[in-house]
PDBML (XML) file of the C-alpha atoms, coordinates in Angstrom:
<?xml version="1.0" encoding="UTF-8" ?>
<PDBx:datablock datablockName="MODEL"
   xmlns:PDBx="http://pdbml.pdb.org/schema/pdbx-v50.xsd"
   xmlns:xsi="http://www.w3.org/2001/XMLSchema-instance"
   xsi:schemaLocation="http://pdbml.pdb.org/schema/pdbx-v50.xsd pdbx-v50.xsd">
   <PDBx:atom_siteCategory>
      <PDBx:atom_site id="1">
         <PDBx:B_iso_or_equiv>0.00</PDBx:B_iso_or_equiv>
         <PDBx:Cartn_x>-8.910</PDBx:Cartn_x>
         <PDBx:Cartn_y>30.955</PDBx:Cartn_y>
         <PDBx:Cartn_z>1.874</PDBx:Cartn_z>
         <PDBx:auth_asym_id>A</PDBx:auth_asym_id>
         <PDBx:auth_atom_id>CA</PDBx:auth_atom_id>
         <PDBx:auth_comp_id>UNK</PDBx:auth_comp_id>
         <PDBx:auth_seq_id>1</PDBx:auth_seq_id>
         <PDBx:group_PDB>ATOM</PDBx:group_PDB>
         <PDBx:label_alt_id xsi:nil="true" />
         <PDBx:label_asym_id>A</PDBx:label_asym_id>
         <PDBx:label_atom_id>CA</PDBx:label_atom_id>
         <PDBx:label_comp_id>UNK</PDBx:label_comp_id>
         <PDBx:label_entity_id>1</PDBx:label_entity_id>
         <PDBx:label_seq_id>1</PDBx:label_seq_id>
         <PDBx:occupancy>1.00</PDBx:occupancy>
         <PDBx:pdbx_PDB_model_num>1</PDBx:pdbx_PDB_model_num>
         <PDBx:type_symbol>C</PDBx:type_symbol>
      </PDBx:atom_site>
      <PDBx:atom_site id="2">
         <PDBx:B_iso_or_equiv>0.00</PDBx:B_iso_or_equiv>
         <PDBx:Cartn_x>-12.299</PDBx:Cartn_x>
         <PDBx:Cartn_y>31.375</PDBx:Cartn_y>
         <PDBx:Cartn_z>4.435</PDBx:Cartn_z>
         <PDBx:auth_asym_id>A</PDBx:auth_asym_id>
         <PDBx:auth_atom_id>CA</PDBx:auth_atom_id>
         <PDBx:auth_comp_id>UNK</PDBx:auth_comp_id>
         <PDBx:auth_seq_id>2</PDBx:auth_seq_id>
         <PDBx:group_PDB>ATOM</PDBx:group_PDB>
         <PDBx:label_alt_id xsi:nil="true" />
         <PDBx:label_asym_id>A</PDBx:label_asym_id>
         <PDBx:label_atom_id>CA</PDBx:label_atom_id>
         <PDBx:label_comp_id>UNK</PDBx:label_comp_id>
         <PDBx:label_entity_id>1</PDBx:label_entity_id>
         <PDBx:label_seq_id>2</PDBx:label_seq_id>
         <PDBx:occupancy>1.00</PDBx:occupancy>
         <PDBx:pdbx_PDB_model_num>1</PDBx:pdbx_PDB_model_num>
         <PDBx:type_symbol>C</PDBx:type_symbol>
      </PDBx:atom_site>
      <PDBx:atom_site id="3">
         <PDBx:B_iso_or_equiv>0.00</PDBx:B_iso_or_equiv>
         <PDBx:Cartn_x>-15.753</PDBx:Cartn_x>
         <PDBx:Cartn_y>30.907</PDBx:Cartn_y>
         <PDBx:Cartn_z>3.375</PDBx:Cartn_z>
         <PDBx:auth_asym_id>A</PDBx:auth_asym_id>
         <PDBx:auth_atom_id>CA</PDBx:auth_atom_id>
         <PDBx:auth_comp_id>UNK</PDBx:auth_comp_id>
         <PDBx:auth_seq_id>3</PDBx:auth_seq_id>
         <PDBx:group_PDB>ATOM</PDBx:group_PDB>
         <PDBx:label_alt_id xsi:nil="true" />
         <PDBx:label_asym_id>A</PDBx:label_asym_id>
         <PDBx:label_atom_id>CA</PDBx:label_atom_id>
         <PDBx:label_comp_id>UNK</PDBx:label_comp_id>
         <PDBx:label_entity_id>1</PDBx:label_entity_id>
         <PDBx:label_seq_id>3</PDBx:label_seq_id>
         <PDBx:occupancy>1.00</PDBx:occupancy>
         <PDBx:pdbx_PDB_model_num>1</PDBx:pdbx_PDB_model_num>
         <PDBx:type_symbol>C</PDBx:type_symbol>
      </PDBx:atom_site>
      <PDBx:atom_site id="4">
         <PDBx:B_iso_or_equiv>0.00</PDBx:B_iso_or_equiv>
         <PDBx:Cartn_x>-16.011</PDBx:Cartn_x>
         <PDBx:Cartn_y>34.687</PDBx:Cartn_y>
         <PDBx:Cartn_z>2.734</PDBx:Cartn_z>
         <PDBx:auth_asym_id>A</PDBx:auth_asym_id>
         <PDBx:auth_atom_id>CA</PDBx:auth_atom_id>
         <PDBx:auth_comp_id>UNK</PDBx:auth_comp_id>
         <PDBx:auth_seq_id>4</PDBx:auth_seq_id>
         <PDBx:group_PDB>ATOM</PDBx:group_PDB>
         <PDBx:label_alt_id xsi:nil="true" />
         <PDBx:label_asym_id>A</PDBx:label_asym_id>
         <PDBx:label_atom_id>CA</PDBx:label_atom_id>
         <PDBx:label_comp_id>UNK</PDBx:label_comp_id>
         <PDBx:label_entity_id>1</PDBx:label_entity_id>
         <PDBx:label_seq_id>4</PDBx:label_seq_id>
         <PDBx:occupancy>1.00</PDBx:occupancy>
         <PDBx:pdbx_PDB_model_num>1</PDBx:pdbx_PDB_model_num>
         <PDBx:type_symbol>C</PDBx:type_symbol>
      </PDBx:atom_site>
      <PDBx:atom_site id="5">
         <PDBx:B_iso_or_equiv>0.00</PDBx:B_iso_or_equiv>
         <PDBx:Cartn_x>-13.366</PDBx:Cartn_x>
         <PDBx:Cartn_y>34.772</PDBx:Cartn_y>
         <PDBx:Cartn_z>-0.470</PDBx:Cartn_z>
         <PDBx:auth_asym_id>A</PDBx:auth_asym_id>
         <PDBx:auth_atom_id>CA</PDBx:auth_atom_id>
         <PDBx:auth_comp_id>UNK</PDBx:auth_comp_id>
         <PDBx:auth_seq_id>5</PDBx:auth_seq_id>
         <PDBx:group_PDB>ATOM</PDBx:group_PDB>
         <PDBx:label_alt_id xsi:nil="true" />
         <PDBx:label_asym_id>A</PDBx:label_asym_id>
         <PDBx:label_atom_id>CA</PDBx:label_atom_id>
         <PDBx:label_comp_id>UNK</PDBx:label_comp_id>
         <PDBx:label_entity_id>1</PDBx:label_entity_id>
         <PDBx:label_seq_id>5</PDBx:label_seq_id>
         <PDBx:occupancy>1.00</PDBx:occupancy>
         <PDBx:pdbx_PDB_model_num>1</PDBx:pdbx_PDB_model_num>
         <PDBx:type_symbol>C</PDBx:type_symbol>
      </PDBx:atom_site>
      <PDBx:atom_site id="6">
         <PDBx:B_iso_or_equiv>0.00</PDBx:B_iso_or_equiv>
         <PDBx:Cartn_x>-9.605</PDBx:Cartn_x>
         <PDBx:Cartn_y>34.583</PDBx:Cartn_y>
         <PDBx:Cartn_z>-0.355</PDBx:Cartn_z>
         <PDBx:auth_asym_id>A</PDBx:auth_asym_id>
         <PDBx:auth_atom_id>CA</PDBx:auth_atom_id>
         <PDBx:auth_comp_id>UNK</PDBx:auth_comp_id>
         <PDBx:auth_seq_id>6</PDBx:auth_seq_id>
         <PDBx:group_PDB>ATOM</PDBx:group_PDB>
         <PDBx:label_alt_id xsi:nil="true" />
         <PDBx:label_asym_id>A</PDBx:label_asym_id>
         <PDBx:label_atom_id>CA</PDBx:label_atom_id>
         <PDBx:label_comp_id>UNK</PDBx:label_comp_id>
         <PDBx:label_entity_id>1</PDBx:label_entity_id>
         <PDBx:label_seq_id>6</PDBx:label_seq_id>
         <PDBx:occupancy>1.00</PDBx:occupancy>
         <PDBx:pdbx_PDB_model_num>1</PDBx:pdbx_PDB_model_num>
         <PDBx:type_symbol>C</PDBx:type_symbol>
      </PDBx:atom_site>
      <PDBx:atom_site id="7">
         <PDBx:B_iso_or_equiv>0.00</PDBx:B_iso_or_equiv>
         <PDBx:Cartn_x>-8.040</PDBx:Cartn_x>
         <PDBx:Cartn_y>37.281</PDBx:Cartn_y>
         <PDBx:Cartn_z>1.540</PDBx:Cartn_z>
         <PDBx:auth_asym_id>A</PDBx:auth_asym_id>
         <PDBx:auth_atom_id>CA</PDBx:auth_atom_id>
         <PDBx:auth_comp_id>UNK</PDBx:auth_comp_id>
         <PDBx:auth_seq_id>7</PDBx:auth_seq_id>
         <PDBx:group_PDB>ATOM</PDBx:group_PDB>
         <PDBx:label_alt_id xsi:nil="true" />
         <PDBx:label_asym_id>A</PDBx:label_asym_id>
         <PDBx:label_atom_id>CA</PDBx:label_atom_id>
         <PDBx:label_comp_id>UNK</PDBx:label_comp_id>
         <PDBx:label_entity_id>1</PDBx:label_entity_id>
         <PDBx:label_seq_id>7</PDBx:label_seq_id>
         <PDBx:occupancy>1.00</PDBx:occupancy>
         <PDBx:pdbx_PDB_model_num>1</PDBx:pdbx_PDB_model_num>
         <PDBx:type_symbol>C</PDBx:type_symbol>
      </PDBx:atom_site>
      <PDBx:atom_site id="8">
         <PDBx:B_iso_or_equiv>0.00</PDBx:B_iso_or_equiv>
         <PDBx:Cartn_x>-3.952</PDBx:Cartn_x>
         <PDBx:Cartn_y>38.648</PDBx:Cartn_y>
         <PDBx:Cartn_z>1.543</PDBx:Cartn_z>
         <PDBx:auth_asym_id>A</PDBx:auth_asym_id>
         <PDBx:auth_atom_id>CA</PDBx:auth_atom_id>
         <PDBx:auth_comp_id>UNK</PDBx:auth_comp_id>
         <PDBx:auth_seq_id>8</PDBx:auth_seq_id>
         <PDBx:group_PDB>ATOM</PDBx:group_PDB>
         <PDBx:label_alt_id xsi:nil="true" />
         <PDBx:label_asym_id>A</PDBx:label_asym_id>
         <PDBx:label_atom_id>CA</PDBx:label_atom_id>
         <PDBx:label_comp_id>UNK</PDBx:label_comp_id>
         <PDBx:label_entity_id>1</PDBx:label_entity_id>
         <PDBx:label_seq_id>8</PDBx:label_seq_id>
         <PDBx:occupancy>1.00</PDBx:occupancy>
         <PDBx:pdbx_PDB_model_num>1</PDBx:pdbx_PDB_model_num>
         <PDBx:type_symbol>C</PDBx:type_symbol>
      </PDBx:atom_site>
      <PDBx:atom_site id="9">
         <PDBx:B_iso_or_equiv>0.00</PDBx:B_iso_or_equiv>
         <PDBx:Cartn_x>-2.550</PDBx:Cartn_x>
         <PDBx:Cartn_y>36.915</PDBx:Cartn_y>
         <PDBx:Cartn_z>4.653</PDBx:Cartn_z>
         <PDBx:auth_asym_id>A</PDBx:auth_asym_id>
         <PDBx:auth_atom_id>CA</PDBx:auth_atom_id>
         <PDBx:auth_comp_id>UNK</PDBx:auth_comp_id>
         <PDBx:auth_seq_id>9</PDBx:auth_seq_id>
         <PDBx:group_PDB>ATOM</PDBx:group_PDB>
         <PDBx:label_alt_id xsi:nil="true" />
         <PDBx:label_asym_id>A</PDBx:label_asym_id>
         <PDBx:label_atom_id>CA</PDBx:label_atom_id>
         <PDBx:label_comp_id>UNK</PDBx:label_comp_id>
         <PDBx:label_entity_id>1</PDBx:label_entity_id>
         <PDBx:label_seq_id>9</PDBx:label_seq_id>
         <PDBx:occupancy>1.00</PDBx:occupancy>
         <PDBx:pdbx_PDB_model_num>1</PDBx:pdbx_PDB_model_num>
         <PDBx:type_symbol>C</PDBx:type_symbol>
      </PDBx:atom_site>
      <PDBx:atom_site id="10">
         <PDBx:B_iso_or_equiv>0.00</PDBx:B_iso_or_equiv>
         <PDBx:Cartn_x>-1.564</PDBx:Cartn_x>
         <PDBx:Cartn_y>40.327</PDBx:Cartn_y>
         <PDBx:Cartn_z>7.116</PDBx:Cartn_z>
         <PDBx:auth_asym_id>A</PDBx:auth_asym_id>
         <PDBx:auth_atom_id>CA</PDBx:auth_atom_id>
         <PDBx:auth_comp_id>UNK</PDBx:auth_comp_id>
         <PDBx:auth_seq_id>10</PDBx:auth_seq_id>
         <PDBx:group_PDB>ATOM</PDBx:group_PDB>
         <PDBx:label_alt_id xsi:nil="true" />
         <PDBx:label_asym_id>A</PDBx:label_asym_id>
         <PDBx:label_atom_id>CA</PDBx:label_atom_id>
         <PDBx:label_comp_id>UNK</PDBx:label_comp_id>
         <PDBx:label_entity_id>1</PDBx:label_entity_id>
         <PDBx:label_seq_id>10</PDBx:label_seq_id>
         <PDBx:occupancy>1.00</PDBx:occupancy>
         <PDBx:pdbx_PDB_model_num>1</PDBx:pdbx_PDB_model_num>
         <PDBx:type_symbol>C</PDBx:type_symbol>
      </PDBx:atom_site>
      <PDBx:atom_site id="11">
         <PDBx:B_iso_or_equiv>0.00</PDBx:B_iso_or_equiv>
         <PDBx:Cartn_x>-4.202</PDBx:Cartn_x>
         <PDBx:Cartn_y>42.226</PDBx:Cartn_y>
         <PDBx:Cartn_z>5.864</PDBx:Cartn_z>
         <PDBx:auth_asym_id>A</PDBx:auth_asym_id>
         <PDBx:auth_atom_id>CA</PDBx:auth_atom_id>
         <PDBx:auth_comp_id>UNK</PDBx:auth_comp_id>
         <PDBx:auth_seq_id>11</PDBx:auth_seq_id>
         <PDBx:group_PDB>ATOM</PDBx:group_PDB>
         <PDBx:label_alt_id xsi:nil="true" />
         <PDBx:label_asym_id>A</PDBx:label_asym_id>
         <PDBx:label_atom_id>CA</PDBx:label_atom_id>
         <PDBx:label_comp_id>UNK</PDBx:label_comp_id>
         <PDBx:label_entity_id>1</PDBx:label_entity_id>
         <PDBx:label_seq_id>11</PDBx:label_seq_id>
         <PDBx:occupancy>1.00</PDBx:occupancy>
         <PDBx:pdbx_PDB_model_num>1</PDBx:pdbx_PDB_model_num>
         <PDBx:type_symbol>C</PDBx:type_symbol>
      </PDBx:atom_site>
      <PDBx:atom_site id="12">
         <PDBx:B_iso_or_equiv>0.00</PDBx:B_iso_or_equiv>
         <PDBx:Cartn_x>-4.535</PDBx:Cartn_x>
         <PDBx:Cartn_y>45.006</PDBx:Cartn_y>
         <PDBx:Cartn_z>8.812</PDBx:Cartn_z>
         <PDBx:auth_asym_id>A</PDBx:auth_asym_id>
         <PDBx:auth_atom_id>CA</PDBx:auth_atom_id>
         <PDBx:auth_comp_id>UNK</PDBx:auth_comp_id>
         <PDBx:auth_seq_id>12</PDBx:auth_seq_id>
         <PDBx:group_PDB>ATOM</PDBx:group_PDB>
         <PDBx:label_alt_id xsi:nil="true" />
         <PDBx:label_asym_id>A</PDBx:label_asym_id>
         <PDBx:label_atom_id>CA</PDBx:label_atom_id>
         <PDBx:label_comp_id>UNK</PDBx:label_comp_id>
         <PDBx:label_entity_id>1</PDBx:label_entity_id>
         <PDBx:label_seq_id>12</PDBx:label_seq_id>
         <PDBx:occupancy>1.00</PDBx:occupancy>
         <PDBx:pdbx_PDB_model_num>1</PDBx:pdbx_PDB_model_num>
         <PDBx:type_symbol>C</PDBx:type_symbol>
      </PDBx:atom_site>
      <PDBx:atom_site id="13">
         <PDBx:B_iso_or_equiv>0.00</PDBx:B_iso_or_equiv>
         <PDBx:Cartn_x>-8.016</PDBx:Cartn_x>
         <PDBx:Cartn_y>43.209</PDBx:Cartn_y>
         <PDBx:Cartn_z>10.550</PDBx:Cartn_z>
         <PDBx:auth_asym_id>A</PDBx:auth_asym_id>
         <PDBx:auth_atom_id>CA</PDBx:auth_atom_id>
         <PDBx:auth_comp_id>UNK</PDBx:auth_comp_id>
         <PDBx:auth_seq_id>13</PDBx:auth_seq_id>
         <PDBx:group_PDB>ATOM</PDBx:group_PDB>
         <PDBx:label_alt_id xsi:nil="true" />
         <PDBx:label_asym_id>A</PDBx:label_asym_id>
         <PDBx:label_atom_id>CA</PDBx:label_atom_id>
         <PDBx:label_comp_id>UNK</PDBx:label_comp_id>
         <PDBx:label_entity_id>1</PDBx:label_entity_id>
         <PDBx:label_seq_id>13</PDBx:label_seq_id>
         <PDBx:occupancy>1.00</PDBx:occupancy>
         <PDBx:pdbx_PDB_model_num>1</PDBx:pdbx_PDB_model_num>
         <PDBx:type_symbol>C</PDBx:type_symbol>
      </PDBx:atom_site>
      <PDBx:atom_site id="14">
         <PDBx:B_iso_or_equiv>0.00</PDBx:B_iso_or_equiv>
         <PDBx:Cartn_x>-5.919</PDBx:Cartn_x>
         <PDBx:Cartn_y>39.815</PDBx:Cartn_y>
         <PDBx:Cartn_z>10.322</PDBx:Cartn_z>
         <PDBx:auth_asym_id>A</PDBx:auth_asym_id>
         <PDBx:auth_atom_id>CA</PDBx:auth_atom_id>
         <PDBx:auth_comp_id>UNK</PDBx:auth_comp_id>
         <PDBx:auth_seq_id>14</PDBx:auth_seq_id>
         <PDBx:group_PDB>ATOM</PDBx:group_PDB>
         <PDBx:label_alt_id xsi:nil="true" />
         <PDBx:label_asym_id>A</PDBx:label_asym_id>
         <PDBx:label_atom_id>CA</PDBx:label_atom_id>
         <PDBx:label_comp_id>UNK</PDBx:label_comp_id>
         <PDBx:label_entity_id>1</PDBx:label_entity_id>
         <PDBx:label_seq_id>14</PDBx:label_seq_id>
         <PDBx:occupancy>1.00</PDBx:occupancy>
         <PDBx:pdbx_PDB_model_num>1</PDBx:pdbx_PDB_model_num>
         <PDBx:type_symbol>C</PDBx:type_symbol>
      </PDBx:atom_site>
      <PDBx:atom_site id="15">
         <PDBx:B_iso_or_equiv>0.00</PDBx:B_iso_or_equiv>
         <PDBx:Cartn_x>-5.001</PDBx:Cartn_x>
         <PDBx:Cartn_y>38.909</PDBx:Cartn_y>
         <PDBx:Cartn_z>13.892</PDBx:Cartn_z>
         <PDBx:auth_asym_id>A</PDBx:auth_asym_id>
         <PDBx:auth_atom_id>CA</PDBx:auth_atom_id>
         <PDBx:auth_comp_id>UNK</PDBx:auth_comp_id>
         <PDBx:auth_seq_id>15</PDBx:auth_seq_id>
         <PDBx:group_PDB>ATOM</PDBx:group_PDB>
         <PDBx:label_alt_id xsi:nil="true" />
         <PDBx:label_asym_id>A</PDBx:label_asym_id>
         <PDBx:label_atom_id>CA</PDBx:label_atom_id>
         <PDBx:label_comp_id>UNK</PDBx:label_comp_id>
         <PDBx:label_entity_id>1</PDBx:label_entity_id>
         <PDBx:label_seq_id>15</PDBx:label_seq_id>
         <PDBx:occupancy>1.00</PDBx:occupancy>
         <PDBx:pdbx_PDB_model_num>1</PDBx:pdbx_PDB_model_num>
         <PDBx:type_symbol>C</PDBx:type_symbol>
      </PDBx:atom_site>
      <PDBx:atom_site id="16">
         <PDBx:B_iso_or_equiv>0.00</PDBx:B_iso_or_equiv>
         <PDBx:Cartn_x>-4.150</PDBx:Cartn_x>
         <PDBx:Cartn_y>35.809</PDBx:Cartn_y>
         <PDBx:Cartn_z>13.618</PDBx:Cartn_z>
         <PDBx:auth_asym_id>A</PDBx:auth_asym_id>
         <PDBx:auth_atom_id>CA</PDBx:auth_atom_id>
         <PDBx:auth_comp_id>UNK</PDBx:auth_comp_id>
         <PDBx:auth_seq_id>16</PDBx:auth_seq_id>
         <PDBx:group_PDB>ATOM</PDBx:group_PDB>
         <PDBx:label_alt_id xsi:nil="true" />
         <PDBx:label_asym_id>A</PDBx:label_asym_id>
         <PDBx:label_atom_id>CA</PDBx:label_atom_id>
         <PDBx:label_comp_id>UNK</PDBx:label_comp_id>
         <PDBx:label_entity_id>1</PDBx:label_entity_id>
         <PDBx:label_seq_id>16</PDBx:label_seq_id>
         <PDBx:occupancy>1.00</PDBx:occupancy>
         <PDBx:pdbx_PDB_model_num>1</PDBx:pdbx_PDB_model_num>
         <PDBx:type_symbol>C</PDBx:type_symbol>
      </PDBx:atom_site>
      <PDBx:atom_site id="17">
         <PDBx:B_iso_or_equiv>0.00</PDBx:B_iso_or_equiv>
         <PDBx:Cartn_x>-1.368</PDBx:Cartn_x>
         <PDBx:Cartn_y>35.623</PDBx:Cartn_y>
         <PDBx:Cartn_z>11.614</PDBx:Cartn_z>
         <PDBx:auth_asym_id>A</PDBx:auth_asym_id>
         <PDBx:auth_atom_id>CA</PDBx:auth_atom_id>
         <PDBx:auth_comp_id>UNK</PDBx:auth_comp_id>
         <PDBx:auth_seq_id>17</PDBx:auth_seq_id>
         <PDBx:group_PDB>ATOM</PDBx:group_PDB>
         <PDBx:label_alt_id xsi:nil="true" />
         <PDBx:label_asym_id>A</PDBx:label_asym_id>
         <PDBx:label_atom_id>CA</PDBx:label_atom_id>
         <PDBx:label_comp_id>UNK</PDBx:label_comp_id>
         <PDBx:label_entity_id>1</PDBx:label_entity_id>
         <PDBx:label_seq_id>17</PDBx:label_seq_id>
         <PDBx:occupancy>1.00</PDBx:occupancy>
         <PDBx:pdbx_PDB_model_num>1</PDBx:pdbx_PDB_model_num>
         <PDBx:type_symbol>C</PDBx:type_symbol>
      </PDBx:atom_site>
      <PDBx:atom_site id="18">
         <PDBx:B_iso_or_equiv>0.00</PDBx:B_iso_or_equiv>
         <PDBx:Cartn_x>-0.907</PDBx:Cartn_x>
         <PDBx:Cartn_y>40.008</PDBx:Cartn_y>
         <PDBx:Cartn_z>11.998</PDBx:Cartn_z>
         <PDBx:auth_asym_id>A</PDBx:auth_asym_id>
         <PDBx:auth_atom_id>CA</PDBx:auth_atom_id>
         <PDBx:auth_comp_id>UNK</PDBx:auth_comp_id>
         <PDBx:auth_seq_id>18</PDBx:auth_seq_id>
         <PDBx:group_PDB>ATOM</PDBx:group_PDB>
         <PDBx:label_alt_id xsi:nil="true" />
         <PDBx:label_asym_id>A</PDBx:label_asym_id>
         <PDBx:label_atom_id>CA</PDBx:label_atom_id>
         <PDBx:label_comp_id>UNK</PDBx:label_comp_id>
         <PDBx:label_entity_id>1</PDBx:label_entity_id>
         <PDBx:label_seq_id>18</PDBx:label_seq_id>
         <PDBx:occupancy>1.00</PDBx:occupancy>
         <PDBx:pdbx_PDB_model_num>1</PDBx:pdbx_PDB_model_num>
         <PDBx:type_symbol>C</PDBx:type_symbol>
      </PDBx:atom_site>
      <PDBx:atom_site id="19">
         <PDBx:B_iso_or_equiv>0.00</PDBx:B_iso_or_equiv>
         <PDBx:Cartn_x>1.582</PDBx:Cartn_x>
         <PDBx:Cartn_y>41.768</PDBx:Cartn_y>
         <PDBx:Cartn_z>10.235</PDBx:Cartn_z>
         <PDBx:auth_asym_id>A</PDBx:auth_asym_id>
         <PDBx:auth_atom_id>CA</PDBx:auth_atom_id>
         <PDBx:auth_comp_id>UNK</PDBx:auth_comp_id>
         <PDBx:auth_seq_id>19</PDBx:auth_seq_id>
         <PDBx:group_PDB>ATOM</PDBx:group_PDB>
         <PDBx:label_alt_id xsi:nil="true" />
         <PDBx:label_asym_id>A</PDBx:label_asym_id>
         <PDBx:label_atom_id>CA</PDBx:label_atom_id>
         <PDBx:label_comp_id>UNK</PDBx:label_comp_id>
         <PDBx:label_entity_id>1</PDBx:label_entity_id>
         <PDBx:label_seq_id>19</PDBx:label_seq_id>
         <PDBx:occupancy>1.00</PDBx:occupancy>
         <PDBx:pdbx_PDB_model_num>1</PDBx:pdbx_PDB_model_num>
         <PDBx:type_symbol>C</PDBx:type_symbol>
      </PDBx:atom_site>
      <PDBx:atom_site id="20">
         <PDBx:B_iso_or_equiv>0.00</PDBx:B_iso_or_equiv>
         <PDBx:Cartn_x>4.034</PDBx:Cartn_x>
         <PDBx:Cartn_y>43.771</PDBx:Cartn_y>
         <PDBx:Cartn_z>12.883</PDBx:Cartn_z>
         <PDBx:auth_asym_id>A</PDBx:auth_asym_id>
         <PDBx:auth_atom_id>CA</PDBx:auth_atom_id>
         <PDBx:auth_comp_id>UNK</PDBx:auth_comp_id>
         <PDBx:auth_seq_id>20</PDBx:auth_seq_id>
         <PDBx:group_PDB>ATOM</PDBx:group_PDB>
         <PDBx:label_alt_id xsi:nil="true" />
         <PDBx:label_asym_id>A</PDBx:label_asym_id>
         <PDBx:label_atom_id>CA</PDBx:label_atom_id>
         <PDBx:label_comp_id>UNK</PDBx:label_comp_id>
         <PDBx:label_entity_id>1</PDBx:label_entity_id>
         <PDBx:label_seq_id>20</PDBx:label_seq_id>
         <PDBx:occupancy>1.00</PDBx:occupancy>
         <PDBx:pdbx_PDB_model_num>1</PDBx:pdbx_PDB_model_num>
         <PDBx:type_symbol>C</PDBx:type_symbol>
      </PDBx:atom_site>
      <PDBx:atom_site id="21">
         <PDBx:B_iso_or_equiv>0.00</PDBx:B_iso_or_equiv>
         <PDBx:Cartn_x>4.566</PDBx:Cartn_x>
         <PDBx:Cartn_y>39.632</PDBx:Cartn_y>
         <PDBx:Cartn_z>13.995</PDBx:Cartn_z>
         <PDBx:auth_asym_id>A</PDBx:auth_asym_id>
         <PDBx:auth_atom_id>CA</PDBx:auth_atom_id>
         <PDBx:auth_comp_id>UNK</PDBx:auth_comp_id>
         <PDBx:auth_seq_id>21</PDBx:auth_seq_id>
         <PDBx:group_PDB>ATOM</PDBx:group_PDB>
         <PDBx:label_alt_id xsi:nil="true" />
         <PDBx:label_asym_id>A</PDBx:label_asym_id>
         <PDBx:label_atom_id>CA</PDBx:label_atom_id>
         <PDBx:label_comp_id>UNK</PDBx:label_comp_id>
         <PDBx:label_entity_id>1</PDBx:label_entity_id>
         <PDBx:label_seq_id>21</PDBx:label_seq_id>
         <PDBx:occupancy>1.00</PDBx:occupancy>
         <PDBx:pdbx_PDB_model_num>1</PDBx:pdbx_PDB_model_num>
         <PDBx:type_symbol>C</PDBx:type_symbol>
      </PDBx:atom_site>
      <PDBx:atom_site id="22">
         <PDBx:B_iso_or_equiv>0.00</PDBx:B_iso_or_equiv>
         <PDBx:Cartn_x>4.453</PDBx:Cartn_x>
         <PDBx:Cartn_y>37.793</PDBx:Cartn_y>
         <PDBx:Cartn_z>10.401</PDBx:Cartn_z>
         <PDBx:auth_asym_id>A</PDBx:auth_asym_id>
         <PDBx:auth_atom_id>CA</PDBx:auth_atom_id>
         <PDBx:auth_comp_id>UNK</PDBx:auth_comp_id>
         <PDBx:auth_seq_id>22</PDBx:auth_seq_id>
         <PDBx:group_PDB>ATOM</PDBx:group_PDB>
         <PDBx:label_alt_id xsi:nil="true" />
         <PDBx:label_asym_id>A</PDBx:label_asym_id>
         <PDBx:label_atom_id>CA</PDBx:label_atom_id>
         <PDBx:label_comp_id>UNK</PDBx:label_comp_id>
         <PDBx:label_entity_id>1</PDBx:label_entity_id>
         <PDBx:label_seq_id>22</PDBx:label_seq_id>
         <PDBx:occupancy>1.00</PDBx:occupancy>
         <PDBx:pdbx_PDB_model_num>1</PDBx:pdbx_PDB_model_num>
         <PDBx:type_symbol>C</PDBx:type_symbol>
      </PDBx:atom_site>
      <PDBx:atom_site id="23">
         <PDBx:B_iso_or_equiv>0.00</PDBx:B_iso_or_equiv>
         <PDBx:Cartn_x>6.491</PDBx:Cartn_x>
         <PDBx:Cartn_y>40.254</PDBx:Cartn_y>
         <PDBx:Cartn_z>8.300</PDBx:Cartn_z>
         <PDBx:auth_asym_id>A</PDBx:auth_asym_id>
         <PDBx:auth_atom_id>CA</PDBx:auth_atom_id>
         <PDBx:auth_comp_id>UNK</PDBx:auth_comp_id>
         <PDBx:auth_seq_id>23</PDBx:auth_seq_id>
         <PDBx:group_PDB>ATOM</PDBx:group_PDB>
         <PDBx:label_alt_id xsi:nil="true" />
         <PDBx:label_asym_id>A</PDBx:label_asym_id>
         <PDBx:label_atom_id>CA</PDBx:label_atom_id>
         <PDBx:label_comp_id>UNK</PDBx:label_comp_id>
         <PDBx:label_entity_id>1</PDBx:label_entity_id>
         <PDBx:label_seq_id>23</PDBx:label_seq_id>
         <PDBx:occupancy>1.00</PDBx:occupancy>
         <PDBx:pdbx_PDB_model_num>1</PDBx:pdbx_PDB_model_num>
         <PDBx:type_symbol>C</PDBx:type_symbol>
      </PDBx:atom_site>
      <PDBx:atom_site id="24">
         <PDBx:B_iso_or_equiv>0.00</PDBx:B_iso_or_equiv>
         <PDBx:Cartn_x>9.989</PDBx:Cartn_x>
         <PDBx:Cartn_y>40.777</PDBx:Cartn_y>
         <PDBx:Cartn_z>8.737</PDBx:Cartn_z>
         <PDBx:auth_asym_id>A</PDBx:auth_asym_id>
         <PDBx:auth_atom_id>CA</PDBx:auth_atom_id>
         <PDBx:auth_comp_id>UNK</PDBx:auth_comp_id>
         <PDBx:auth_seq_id>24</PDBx:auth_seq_id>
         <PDBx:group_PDB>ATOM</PDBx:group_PDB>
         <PDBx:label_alt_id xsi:nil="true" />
         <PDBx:label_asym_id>A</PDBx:label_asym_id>
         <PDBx:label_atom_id>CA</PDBx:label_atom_id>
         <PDBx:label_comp_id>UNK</PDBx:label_comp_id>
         <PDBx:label_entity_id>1</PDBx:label_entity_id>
         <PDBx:label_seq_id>24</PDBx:label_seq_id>
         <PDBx:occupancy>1.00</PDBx:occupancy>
         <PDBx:pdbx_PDB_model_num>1</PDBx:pdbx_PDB_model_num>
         <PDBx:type_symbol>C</PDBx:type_symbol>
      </PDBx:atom_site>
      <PDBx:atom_site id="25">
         <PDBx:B_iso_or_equiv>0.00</PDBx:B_iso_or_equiv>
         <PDBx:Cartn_x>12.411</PDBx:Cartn_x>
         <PDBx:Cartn_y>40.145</PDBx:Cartn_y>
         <PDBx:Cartn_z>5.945</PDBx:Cartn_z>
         <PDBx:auth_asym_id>A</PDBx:auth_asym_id>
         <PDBx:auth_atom_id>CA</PDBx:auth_atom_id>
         <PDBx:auth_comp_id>UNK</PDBx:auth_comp_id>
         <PDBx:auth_seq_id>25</PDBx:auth_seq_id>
         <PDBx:group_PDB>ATOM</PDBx:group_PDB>
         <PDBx:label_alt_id xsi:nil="true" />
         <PDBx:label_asym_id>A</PDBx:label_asym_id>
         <PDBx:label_atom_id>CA</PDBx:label_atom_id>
         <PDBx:label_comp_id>UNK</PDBx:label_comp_id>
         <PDBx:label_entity_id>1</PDBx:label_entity_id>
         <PDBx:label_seq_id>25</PDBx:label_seq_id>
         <PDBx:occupancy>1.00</PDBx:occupancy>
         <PDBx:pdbx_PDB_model_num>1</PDBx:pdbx_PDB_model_num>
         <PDBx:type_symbol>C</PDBx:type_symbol>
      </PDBx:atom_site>
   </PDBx:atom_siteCategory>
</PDBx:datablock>
């Protein structure tokens, strides 16, 4: 949730929390 709208957490511009690190099942 940011002051912009709610965004999908590992969206590909999403660095902090970045998929290739925050994904793997």
């Amino acid at each position: 949730i940011t002051q912009n709208g709610i965004f999908p957490r590992g969206i590909q511009s999403d660095d902090g929390f970045p998929f290739e690190s925050y994904c793997h099942p």
